[in-house]
Each structure stands twice: as structure tokens, then as C-alpha cells.
PDB file of N, CA and C in Angstrom:
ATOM      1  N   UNK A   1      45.765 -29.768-171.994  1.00  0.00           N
ATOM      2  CA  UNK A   1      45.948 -29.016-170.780  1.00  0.00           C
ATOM      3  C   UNK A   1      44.682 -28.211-170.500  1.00  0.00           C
ATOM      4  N   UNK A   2      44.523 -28.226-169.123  1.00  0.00           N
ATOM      5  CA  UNK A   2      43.182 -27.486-169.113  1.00  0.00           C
ATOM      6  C   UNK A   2      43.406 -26.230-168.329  1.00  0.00           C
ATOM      7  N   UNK A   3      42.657 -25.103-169.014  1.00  0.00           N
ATOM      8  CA  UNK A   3      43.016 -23.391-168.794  1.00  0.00           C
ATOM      9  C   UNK A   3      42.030 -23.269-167.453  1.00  0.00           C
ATOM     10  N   UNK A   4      42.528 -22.106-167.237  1.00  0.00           N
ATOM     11  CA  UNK A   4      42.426 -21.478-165.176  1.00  0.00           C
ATOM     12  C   UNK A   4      40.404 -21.720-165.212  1.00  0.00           C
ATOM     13  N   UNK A   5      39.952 -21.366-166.530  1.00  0.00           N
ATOM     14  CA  UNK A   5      37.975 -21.195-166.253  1.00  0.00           C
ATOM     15  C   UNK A   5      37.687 -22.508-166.385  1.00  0.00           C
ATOM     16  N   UNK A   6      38.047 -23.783-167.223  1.00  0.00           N
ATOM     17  CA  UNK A   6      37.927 -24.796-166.892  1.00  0.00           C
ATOM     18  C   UNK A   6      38.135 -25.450-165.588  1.00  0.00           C
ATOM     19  N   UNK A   7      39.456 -24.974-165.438  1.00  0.00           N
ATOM     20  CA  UNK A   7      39.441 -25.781-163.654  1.00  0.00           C
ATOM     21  C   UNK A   7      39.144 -25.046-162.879  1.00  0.00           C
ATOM     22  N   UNK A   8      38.170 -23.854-162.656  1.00  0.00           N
ATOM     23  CA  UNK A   8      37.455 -22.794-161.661  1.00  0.00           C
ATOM     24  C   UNK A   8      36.116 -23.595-161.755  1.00  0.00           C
ATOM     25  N   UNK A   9      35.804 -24.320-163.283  1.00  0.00           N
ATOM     26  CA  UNK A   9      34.669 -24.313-163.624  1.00  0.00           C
ATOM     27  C   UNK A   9      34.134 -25.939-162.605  1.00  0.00           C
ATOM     28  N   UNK A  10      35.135 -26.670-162.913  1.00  0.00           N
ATOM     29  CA  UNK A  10      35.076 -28.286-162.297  1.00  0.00           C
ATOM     30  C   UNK A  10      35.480 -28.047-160.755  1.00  0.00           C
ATOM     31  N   UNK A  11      36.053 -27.522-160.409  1.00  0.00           N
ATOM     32  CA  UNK A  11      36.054 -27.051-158.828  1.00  0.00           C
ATOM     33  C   UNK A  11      34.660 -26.591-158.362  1.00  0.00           C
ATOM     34  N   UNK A  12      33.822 -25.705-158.975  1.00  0.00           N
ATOM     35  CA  UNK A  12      32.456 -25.062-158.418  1.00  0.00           C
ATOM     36  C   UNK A  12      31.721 -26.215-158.652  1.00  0.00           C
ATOM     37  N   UNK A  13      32.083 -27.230-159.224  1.00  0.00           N
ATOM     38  CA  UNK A  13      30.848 -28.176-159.919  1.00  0.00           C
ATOM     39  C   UNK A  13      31.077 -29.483-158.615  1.00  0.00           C
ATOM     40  N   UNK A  14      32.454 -29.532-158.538  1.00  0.00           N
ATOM     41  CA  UNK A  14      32.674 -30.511-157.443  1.00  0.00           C
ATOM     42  C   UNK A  14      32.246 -29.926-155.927  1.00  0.00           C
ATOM     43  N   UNK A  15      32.362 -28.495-155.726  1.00  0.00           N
ATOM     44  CA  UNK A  15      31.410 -28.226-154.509  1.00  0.00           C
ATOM     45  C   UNK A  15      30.277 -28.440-154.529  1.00  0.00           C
ATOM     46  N   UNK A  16      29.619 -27.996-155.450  1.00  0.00           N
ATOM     47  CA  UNK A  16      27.861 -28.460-155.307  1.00  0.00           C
ATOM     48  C   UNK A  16      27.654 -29.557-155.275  1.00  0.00           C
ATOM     49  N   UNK A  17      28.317 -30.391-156.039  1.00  0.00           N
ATOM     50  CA  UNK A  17      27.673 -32.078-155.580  1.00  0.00           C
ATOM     51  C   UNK A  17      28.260 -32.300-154.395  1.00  0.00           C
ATOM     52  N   UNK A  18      29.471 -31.819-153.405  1.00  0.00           N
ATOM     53  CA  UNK A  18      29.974 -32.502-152.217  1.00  0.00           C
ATOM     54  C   UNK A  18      28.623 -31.817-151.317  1.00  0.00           C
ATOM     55  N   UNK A  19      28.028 -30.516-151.486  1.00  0.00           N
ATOM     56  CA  UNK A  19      27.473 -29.605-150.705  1.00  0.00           C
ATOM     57  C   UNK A  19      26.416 -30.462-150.760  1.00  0.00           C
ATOM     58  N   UNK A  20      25.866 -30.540-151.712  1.00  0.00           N
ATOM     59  CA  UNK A  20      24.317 -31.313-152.177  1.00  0.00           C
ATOM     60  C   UNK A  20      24.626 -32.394-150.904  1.00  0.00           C
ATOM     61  N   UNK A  21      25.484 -33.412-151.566  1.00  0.00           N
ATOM     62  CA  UNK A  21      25.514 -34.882-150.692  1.00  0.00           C
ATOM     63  C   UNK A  21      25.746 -34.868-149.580  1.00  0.00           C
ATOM     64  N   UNK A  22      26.158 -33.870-148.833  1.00  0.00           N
ATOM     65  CA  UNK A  22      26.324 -33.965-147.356  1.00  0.00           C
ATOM     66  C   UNK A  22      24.909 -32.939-147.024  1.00  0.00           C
ATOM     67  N   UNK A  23      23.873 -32.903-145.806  1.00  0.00           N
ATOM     68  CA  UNK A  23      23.214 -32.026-145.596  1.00  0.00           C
ATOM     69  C   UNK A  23      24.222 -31.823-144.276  1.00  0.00           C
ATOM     70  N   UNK A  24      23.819 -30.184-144.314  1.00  0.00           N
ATOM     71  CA  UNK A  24      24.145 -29.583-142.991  1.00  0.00           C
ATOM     72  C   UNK A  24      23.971 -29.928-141.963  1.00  0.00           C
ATOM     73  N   UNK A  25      24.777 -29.576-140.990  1.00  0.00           N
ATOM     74  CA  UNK A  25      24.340 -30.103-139.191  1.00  0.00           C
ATOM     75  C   UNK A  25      23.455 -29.066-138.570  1.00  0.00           C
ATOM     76  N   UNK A  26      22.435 -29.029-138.667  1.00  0.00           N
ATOM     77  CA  UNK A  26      21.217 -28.733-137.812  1.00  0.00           C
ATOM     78  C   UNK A  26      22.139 -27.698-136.551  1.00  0.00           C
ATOM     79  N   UNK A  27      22.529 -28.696-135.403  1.00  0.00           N
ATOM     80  CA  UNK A  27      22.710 -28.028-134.275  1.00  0.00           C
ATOM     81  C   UNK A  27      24.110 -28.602-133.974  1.00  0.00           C
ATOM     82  N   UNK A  28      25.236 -27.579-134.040  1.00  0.00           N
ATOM     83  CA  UNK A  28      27.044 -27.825-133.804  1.00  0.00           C
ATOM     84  C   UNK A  28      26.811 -27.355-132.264  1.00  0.00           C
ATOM     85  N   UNK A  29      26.265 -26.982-131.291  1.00  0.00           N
ATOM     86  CA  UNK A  29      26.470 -26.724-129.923  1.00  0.00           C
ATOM     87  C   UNK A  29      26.085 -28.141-129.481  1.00  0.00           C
ATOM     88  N   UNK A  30      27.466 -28.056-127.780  1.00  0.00           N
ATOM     89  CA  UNK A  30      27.140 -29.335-127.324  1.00  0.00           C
ATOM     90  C   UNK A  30      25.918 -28.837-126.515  1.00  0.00           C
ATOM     91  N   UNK A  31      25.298 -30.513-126.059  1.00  0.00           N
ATOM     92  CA  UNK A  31      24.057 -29.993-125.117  1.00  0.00           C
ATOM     93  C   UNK A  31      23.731 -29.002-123.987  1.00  0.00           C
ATOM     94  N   UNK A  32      25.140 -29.810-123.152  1.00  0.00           N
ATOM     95  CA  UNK A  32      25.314 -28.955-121.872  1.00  0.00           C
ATOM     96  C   UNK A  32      27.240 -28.271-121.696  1.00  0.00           C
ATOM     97  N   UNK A  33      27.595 -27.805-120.686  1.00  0.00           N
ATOM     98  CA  UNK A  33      28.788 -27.131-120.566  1.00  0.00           C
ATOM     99  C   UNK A  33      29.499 -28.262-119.922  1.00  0.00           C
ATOM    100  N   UNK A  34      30.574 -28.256-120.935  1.00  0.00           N
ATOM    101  CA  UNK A  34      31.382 -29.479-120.463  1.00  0.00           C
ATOM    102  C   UNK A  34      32.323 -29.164-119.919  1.00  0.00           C
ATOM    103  N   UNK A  35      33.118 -27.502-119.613  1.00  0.00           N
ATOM    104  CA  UNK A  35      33.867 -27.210-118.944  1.00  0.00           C
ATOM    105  C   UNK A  35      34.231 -27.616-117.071  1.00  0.00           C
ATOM    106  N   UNK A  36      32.498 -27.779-116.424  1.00  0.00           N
ATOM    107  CA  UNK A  36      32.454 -27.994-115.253  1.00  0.00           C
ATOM    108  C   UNK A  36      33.151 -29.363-114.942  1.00  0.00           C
ATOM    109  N   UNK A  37      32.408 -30.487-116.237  1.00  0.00           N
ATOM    110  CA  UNK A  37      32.935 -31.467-115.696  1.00  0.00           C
ATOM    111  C   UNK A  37      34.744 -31.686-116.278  1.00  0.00           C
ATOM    112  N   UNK A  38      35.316 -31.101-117.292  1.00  0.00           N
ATOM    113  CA  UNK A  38      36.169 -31.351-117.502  1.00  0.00           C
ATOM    114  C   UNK A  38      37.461 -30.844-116.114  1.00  0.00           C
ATOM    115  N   UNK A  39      37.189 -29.794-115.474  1.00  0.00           N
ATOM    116  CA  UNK A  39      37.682 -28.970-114.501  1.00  0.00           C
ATOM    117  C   UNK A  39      37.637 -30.264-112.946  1.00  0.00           C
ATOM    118  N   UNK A  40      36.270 -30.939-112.954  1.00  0.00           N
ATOM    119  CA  UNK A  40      36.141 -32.029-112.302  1.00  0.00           C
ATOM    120  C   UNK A  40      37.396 -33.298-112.325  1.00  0.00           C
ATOM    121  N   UNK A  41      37.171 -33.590-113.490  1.00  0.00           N
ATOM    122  CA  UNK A  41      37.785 -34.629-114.242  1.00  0.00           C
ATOM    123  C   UNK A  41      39.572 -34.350-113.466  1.00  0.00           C
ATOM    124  N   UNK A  42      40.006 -32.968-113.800  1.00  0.00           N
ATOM    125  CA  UNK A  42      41.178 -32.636-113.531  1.00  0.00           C
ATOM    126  C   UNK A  42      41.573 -32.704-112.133  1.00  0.00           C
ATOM    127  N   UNK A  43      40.597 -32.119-111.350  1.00  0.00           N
ATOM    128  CA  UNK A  43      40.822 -32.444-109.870  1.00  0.00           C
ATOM    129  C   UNK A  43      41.074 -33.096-108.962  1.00  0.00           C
ATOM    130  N   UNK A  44      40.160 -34.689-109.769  1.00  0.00           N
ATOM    131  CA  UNK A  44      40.112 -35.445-108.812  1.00  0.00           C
ATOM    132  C   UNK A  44      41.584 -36.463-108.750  1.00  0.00           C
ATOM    133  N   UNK A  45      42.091 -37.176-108.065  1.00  0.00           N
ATOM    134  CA  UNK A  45      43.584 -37.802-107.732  1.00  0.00           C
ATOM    135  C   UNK A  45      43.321 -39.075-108.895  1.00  0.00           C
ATOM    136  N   UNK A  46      44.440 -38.810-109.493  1.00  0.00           N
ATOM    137  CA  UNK A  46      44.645 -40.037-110.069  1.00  0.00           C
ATOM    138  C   UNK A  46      44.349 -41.412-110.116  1.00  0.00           C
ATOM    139  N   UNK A  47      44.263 -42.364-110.541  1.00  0.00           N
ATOM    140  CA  UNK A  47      43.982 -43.668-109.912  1.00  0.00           C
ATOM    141  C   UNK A  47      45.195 -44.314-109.716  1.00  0.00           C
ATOM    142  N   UNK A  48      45.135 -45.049-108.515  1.00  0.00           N
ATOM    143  CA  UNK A  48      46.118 -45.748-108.169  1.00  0.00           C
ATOM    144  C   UNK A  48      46.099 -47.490-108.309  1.00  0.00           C
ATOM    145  N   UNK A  49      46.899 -48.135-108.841  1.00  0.00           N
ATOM    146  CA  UNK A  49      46.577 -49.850-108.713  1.00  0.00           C
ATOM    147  C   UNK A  49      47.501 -50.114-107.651  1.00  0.00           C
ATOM    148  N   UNK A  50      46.557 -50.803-106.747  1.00  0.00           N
ATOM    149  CA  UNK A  50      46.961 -51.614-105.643  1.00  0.00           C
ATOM    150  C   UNK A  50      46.062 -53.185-105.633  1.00  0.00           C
ATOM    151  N   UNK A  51      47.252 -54.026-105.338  1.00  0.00           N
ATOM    152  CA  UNK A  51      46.450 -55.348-105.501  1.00  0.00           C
ATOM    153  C   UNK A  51      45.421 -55.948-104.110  1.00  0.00           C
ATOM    154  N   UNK A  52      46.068 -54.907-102.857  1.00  0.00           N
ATOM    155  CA  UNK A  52      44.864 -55.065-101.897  1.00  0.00           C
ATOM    156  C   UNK A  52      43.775 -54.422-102.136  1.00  0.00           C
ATOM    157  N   UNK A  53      43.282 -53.402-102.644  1.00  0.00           N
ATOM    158  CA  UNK A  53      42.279 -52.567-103.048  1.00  0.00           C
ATOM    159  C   UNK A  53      42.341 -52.254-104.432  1.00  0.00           C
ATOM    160  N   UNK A  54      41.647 -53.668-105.348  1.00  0.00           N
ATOM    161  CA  UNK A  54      41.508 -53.142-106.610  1.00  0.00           C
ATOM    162  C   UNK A  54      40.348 -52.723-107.436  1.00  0.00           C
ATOM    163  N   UNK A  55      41.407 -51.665-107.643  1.00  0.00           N
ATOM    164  CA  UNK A  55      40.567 -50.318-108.616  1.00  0.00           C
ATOM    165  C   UNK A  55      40.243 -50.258-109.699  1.00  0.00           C
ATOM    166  N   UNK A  56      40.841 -51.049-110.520  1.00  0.00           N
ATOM    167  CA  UNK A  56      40.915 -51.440-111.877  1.00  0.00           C
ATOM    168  C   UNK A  56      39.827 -52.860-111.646  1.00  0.00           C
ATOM    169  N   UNK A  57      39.066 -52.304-112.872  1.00  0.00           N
ATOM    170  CA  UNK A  57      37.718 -53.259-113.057  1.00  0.00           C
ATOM    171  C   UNK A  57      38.166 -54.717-113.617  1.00  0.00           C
ATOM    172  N   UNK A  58      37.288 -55.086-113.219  1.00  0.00           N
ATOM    173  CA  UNK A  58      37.807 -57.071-113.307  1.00  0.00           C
ATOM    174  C   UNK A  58      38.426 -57.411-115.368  1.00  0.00           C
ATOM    175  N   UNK A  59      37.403 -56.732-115.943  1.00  0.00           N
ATOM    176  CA  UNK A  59      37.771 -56.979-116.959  1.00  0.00           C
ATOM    177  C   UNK A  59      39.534 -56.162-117.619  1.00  0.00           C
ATOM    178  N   UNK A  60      39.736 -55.800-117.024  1.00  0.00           N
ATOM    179  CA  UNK A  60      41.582 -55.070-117.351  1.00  0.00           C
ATOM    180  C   UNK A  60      42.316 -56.136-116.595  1.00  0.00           C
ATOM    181  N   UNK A  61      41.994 -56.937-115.562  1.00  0.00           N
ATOM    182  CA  UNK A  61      42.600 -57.935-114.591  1.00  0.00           C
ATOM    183  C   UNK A  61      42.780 -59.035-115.424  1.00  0.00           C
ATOM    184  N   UNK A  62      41.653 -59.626-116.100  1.00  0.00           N
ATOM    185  CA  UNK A  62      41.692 -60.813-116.895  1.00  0.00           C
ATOM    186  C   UNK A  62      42.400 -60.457-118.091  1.00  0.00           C
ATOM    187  N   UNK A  63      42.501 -59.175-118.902  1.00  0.00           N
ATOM    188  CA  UNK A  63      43.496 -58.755-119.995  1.00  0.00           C
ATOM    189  C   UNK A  63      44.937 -59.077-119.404  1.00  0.00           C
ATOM    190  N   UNK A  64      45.063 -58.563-118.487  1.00  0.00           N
ATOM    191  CA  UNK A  64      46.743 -58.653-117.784  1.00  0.00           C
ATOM    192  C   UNK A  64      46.951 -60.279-117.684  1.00  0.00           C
ATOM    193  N   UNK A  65      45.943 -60.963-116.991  1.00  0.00           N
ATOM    194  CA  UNK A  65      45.934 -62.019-116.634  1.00  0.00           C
ATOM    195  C   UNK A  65      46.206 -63.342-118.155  1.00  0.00           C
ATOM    196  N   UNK A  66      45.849 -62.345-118.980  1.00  0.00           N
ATOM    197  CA  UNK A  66      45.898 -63.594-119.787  1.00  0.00           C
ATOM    198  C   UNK A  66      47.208 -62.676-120.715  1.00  0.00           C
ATOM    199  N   UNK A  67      47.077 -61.537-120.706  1.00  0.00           N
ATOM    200  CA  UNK A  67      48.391 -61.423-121.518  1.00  0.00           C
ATOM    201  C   UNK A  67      49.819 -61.929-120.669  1.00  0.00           C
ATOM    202  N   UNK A  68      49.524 -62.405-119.624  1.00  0.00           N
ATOM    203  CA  UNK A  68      51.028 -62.822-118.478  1.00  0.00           C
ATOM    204  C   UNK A  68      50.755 -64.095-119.239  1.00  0.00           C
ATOM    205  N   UNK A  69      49.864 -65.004-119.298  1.00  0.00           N
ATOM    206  CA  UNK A  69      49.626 -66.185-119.776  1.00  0.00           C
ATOM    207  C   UNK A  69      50.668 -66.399-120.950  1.00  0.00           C
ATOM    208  N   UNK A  70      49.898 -65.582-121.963  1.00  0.00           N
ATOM    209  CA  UNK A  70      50.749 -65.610-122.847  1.00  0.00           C
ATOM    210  C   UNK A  70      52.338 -65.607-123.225  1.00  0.00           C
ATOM    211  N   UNK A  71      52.463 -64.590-122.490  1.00  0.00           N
ATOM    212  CA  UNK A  71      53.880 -64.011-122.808  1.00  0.00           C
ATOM    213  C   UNK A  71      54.728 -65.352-121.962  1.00  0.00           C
ATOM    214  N   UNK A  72      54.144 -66.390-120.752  1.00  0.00           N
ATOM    215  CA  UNK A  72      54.450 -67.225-120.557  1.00  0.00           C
ATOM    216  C   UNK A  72      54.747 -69.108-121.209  1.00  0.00           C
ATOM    217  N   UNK A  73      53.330 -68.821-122.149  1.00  0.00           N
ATOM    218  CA  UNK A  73      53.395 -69.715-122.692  1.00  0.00           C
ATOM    219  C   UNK A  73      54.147 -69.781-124.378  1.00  0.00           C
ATOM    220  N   UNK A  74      54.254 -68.425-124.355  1.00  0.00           N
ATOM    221  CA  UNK A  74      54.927 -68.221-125.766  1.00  0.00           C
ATOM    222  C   UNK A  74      55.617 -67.064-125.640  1.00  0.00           C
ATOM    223  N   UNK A  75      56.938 -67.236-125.482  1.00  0.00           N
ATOM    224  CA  UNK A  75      58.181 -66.394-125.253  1.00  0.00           C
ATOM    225  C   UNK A  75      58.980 -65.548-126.507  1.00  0.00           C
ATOM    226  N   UNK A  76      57.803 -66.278-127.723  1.00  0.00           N
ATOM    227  CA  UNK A  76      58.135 -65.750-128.891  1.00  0.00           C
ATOM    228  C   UNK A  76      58.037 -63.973-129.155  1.00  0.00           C
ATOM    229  N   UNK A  77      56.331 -64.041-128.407  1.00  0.00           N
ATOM    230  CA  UNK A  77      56.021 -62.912-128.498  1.00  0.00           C
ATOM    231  C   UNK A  77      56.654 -61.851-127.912  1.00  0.00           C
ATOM    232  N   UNK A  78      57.483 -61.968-126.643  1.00  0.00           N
ATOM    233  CA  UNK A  78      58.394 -60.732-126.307  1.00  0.00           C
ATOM    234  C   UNK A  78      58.742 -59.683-127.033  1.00  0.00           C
ATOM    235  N   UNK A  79      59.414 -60.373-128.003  1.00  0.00           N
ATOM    236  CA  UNK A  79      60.325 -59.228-129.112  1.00  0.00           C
ATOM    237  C   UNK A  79      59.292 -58.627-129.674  1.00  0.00           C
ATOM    238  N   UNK A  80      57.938 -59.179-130.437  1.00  0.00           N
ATOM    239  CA  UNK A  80      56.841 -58.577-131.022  1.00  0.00           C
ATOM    240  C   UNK A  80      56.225 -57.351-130.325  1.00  0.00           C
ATOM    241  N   UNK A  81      56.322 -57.646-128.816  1.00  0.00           N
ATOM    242  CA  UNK A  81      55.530 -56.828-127.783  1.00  0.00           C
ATOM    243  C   UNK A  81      56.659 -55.236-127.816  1.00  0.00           C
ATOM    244  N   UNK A  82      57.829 -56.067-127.319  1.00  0.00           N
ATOM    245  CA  UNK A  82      58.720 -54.729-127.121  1.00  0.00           C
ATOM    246  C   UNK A  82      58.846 -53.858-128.245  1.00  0.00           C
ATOM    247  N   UNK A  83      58.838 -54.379-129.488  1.00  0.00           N
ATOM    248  CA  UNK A  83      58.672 -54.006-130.730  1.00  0.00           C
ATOM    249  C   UNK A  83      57.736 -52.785-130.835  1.00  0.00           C
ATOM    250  N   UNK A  84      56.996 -53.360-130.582  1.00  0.00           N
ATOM    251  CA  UNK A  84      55.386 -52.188-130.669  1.00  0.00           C
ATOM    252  C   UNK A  84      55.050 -51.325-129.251  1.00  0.00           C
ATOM    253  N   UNK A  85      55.936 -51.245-128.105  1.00  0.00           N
ATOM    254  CA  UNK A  85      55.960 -50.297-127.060  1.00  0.00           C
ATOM    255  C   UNK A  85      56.805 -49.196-127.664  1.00  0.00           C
TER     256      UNK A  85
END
């Protein structure tokens, strides 16, 4: 069994090598103030999908497009899908 100065002793020993092996971060501030744009971010209206005016970039179209594929050509996967929603 090992007494309270032994394991004070291997605890201080395991900080210095974690301390050693990691160096410090230089600079923890972000560059600029991200509050403006986050306040932005909040403002602006939601996105809407409409199939006359689409908003959603081509590559999310061909994901849908081929996951309809799928779920068409293999009816197996349903239960798998609903499974994991």
C-alpha cells in the first residue's frame, strides 16, 4: 500500500512531465471580437428550402438525392435510419 508522501510524491512527478510535454499557448485571445458577428449571425432570418428558389447548395441536393435513391432501392435500410433519428 502506498502512504499519502508517496502518492503526493508521484502526483508532483506526473505534473512535471505532463507540464514539460505540453508547451504553453503563447496567445489564448481570439484575434478579433466575435461578438459583432455572432449578434449578426442571430439576426439574420433563417434559411428557408424552397424547391423554386434553391438555397441549399447543390452538394446537400445530391446527398438527399441519393439518400431517396437509396432508401428506394433498399427498403432494408428504413428501420436502420429510423433507428438512429
Amino acid at each position: 500500500m502506498i502512504n499519502k508522501n508517496e502518492y503526493n510524491a508521484e502526483l508532483d512527478r506526473l505534473r512535471n512531465d505532463l507540464q514539460s510535454a505540453i508547451p504553453p499557448i503563447a496567445n489564448t485571445h481570439p484575434r478579433r471580437n466575435l461578438w459583432p458577428r455572432l449578434l449578426q449571425r442571430i439576426e439574420t432570418p433563417p434559411l428557408h428550402v424552397s424547391f423554386r428558389t434553391p438555397r441549399m447548395p447543390w452538394f446537400d441536393w445530391a446527398l438527399l438525392g441519393i439518400a431517396a435513391t437509396s432508401l428506394v432501392f433498399f427498403p432494408a435500410l428504413i428501420p436502420a435510419l429510423l433507428y438512429h433519428l
